[in-house]
PDB file of N, CA and C in Angstrom:
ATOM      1  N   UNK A   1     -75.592 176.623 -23.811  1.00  0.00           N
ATOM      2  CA  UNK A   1     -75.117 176.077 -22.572  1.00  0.00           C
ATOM      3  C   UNK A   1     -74.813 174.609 -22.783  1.00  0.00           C
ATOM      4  N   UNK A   2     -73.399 174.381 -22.737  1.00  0.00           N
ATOM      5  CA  UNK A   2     -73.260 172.662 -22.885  1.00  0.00           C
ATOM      6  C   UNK A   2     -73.199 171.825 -22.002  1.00  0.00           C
ATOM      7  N   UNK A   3     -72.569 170.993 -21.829  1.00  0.00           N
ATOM      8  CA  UNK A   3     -72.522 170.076 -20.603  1.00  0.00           C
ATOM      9  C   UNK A   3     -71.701 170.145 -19.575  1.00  0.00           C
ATOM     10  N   UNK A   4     -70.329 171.302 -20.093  1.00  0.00           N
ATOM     11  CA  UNK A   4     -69.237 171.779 -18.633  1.00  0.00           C
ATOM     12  C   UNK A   4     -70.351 172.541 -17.836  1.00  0.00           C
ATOM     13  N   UNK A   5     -71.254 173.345 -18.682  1.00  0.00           N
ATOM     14  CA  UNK A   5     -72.143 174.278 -17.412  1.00  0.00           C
ATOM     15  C   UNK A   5     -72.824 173.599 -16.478  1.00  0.00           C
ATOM     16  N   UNK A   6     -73.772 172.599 -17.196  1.00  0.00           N
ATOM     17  CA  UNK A   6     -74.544 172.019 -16.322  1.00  0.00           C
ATOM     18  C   UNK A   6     -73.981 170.629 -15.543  1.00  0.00           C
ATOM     19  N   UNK A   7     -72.631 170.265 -15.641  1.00  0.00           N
ATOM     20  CA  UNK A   7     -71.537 169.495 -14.741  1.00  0.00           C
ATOM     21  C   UNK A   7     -71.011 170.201 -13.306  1.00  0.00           C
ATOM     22  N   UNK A   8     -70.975 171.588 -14.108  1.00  0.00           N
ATOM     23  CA  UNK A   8     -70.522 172.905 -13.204  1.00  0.00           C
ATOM     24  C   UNK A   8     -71.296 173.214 -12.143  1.00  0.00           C
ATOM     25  N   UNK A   9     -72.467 173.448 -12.408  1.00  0.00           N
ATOM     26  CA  UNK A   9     -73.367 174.615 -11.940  1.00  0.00           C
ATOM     27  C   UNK A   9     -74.040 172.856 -11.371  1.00  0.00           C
ATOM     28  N   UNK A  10     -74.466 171.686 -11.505  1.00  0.00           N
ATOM     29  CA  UNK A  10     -74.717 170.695 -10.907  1.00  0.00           C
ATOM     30  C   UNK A  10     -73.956 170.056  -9.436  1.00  0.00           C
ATOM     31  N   UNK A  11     -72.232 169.904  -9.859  1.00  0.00           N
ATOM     32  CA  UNK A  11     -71.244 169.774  -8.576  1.00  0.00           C
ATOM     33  C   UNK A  11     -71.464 170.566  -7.667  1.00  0.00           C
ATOM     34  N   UNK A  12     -71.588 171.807  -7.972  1.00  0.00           N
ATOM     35  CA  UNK A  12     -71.336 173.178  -7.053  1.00  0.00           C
ATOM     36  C   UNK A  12     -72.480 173.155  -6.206  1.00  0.00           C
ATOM     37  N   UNK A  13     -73.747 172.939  -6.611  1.00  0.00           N
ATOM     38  CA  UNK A  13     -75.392 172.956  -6.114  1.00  0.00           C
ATOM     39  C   UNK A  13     -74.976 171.766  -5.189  1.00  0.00           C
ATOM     40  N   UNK A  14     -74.312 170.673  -5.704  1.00  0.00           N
ATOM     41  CA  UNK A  14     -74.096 169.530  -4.856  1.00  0.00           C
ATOM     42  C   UNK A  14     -73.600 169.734  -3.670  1.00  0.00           C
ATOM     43  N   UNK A  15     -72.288 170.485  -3.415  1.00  0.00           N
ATOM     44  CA  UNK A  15     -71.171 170.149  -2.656  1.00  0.00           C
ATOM     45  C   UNK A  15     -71.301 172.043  -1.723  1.00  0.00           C
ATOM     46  N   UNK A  16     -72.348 172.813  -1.843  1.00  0.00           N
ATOM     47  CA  UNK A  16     -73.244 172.998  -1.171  1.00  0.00           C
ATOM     48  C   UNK A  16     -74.048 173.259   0.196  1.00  0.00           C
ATOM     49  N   UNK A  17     -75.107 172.296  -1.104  1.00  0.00           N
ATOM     50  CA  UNK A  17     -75.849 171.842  -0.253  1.00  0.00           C
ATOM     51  C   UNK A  17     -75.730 170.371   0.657  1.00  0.00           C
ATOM     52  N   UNK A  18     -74.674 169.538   0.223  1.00  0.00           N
ATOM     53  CA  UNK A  18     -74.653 168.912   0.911  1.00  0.00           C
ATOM     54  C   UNK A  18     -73.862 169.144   2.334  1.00  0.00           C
ATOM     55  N   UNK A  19     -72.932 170.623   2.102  1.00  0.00           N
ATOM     56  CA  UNK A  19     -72.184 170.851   3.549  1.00  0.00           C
ATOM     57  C   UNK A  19     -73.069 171.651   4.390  1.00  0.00           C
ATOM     58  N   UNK A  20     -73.899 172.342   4.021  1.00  0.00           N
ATOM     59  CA  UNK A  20     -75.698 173.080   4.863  1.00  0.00           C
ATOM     60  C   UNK A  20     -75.848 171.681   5.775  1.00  0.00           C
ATOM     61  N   UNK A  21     -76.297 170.852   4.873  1.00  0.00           N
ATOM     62  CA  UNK A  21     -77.313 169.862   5.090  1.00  0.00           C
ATOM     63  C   UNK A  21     -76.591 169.064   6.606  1.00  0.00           C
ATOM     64  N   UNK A  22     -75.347 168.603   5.672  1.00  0.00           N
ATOM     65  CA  UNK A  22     -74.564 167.908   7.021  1.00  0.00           C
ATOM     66  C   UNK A  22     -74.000 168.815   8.024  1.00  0.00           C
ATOM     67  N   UNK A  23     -74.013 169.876   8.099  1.00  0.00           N
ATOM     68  CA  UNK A  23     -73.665 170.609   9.262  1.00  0.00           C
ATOM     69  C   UNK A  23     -74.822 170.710  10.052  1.00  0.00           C
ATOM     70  N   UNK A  24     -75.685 171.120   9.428  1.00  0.00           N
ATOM     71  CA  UNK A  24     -77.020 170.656   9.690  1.00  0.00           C
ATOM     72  C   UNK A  24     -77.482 169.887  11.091  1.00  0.00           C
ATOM     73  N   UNK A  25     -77.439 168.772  10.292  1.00  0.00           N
ATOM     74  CA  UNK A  25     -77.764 167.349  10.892  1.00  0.00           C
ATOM     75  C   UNK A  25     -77.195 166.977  12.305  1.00  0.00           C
ATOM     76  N   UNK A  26     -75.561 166.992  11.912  1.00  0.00           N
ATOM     77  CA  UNK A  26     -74.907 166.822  12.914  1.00  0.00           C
ATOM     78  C   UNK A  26     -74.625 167.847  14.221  1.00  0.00           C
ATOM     79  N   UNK A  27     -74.817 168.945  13.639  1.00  0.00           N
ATOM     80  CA  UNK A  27     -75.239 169.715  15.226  1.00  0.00           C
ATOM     81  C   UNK A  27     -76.777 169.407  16.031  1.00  0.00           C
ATOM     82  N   UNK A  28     -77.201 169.281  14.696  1.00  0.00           N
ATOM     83  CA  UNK A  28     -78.571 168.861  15.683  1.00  0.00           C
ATOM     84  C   UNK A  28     -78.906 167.113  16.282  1.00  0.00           C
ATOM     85  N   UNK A  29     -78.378 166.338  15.188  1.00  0.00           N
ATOM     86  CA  UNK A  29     -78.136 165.047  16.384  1.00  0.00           C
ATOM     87  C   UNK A  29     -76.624 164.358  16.854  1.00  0.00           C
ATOM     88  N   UNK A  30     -75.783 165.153  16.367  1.00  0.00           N
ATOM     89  CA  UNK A  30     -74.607 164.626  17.001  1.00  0.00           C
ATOM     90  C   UNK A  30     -74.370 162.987  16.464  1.00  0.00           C
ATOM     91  N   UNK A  31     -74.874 162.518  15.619  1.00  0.00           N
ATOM     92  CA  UNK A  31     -74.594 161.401  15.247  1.00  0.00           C
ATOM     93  C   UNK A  31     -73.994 161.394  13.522  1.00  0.00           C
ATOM     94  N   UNK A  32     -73.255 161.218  13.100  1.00  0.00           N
ATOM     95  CA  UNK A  32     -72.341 161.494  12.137  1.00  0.00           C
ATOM     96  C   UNK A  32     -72.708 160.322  11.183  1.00  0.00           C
ATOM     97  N   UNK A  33     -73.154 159.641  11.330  1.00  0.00           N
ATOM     98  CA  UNK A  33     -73.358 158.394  10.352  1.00  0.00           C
ATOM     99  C   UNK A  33     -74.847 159.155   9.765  1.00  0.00           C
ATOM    100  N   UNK A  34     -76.119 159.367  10.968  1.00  0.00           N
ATOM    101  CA  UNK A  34     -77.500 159.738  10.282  1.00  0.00           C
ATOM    102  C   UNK A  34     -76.698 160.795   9.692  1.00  0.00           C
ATOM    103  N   UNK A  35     -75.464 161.376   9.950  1.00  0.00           N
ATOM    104  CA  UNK A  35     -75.858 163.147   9.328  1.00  0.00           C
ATOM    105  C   UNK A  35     -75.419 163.321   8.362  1.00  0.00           C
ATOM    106  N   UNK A  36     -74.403 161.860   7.939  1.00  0.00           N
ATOM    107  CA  UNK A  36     -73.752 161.690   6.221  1.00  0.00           C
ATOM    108  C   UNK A  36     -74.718 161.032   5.446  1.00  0.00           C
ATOM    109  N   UNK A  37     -75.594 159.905   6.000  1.00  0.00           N
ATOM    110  CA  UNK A  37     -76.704 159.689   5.163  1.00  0.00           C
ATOM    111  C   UNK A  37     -77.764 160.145   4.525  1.00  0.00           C
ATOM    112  N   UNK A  38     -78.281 161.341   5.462  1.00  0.00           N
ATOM    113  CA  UNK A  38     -79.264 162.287   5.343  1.00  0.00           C
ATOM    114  C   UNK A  38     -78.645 163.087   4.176  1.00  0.00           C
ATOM    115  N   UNK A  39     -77.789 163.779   4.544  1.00  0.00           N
ATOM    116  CA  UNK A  39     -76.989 165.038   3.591  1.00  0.00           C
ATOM    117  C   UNK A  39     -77.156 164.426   2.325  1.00  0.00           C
ATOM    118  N   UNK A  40     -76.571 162.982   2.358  1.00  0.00           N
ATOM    119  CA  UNK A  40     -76.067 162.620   0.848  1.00  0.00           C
ATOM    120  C   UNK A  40     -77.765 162.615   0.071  1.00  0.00           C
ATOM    121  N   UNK A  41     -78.730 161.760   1.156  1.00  0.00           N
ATOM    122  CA  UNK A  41     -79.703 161.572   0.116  1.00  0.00           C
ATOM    123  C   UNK A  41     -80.546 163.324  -0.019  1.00  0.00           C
ATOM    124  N   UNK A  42     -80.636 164.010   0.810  1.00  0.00           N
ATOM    125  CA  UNK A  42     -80.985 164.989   0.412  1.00  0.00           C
ATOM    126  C   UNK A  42     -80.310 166.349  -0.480  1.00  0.00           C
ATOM    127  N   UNK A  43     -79.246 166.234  -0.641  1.00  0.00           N
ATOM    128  CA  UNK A  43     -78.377 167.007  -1.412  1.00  0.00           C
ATOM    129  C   UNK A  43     -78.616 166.449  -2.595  1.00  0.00           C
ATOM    130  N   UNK A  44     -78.771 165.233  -3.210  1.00  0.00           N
ATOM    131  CA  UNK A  44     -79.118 164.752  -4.536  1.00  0.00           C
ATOM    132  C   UNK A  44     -80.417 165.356  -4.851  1.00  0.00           C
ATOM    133  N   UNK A  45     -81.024 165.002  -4.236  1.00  0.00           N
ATOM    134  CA  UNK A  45     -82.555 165.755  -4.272  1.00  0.00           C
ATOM    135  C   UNK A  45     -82.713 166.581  -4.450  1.00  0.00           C
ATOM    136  N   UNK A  46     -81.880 167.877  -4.327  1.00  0.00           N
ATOM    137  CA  UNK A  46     -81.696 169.517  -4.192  1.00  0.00           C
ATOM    138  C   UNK A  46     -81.212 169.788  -5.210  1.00  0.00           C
ATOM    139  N   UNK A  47     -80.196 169.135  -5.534  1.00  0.00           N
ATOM    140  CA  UNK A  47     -80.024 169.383  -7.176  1.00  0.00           C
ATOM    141  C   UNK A  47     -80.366 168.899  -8.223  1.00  0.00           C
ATOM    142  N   UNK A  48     -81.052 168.243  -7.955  1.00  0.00           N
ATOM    143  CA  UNK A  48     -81.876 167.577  -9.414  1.00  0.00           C
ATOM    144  C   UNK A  48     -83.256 168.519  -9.436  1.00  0.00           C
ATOM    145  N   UNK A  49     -84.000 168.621  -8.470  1.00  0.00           N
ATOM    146  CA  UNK A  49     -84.913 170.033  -8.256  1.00  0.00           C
ATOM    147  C   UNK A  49     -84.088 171.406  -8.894  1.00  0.00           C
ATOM    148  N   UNK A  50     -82.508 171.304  -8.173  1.00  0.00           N
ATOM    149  CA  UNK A  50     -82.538 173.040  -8.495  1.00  0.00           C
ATOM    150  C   UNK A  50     -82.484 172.492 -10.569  1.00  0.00           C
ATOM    151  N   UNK A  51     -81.841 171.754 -10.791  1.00  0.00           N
ATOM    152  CA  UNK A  51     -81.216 171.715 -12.046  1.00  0.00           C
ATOM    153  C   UNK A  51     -82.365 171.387 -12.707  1.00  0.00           C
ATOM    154  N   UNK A  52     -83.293 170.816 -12.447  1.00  0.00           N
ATOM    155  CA  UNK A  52     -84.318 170.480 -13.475  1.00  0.00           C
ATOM    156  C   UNK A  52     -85.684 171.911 -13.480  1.00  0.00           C
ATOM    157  N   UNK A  53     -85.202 172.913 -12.741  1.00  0.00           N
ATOM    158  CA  UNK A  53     -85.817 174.298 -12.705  1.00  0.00           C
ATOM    159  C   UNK A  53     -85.067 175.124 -13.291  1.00  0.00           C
ATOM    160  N   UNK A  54     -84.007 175.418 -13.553  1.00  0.00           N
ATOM    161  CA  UNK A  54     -82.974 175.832 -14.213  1.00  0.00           C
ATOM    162  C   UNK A  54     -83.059 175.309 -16.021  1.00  0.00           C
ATOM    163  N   UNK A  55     -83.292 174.141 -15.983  1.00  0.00           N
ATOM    164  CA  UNK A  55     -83.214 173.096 -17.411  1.00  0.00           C
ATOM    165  C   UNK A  55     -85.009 173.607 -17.735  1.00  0.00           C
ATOM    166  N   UNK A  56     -85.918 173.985 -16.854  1.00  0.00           N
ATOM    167  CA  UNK A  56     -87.256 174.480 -17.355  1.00  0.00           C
ATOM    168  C   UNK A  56     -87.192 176.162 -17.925  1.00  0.00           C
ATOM    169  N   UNK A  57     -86.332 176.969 -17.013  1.00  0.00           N
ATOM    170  CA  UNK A  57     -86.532 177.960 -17.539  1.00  0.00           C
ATOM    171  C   UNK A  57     -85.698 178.218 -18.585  1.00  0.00           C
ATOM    172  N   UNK A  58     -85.031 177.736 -18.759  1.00  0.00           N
ATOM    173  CA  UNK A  58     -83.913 177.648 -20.201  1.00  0.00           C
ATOM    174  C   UNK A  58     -84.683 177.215 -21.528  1.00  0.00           C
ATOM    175  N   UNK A  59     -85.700 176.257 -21.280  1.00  0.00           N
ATOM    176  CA  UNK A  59     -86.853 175.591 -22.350  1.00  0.00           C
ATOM    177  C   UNK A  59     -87.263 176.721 -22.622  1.00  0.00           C
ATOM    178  N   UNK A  60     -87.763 177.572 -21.744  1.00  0.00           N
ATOM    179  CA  UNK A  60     -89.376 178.806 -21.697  1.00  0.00           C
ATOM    180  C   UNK A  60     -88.613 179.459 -22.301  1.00  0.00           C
ATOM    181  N   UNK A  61     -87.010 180.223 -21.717  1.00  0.00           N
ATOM    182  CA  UNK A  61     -87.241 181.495 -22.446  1.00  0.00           C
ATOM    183  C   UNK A  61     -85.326 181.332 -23.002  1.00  0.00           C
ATOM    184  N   UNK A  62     -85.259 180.718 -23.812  1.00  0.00           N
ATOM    185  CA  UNK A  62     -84.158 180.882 -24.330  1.00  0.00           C
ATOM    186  C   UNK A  62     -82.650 181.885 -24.564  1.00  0.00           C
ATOM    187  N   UNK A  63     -83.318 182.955 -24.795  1.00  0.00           N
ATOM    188  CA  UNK A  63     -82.872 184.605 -25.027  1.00  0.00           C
ATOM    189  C   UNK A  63     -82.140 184.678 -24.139  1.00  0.00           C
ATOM    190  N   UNK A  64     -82.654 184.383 -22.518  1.00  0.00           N
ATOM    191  CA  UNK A  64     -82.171 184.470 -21.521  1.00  0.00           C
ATOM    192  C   UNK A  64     -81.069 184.204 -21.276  1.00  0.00           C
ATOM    193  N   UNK A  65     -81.060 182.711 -21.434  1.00  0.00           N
ATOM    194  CA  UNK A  65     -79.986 181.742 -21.415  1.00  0.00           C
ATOM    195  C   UNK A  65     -79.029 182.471 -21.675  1.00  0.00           C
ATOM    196  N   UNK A  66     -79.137 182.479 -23.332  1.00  0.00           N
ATOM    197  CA  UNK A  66     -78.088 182.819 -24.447  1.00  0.00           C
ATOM    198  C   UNK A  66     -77.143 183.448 -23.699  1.00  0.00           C
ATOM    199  N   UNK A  67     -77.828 184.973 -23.028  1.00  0.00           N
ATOM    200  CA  UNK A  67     -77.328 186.514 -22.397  1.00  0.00           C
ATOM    201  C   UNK A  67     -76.134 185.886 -21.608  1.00  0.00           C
ATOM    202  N   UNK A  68     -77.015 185.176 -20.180  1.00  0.00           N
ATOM    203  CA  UNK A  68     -76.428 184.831 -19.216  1.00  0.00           C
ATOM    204  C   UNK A  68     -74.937 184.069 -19.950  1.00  0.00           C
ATOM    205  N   UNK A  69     -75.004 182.973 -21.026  1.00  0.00           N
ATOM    206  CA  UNK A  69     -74.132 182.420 -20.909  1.00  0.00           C
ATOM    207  C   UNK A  69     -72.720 182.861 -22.191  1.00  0.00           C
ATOM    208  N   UNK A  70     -73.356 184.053 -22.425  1.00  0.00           N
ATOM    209  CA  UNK A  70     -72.177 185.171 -22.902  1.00  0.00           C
ATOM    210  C   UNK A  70     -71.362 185.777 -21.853  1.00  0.00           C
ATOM    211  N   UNK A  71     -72.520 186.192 -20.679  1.00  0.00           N
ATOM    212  CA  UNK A  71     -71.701 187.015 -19.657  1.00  0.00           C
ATOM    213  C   UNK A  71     -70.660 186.413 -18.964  1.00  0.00           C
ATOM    214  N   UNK A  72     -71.273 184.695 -18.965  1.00  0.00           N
ATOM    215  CA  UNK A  72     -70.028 184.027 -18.057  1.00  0.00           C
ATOM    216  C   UNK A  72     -69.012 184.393 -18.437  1.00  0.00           C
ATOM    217  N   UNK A  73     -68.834 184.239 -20.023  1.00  0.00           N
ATOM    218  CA  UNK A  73     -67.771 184.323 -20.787  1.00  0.00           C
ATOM    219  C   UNK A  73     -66.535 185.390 -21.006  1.00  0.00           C
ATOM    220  N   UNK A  74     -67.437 186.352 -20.174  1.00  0.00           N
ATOM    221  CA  UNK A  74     -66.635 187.885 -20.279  1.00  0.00           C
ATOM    222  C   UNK A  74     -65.326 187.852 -19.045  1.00  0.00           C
TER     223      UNK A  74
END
């Protein structure tokens, strides 16, 4: 797995969770400034969690990886 995957599979986790987050926000306070600030800092947060759980189980069990990142390929 090189660095397009985890650029890939990082943006995507980003852009997301950050449209959850800010849809989120802004229905529930109607204020558009808290609901772009919030999103942004918590969407970073979400993917560095999802990606650095992703980057753990790739350590543990390798094999795995490998599979998965043949299949993309198909």
């Amino acid at each position: 797995m090189g660095a397009k995957f985890w650029v890939k599979r990082g943006v995507l986790v980003l852009a997301v969770s950050f449209l959850i987050l800010f849809l989120a926000k802004y229905f529930k306070s109607n204020d558009f400034a808290y609901a772009l600030g919030q999103a942004m800092l918590w969407s970073v947060v979400t993917t560095m969690v999802y990606l650095l759980v992703l980057w753990n189980k790739l350590r543990k069990n390798p094999s795995c990886a490998a599979k998965q990142s043949q299949d993309e390929n198909i």
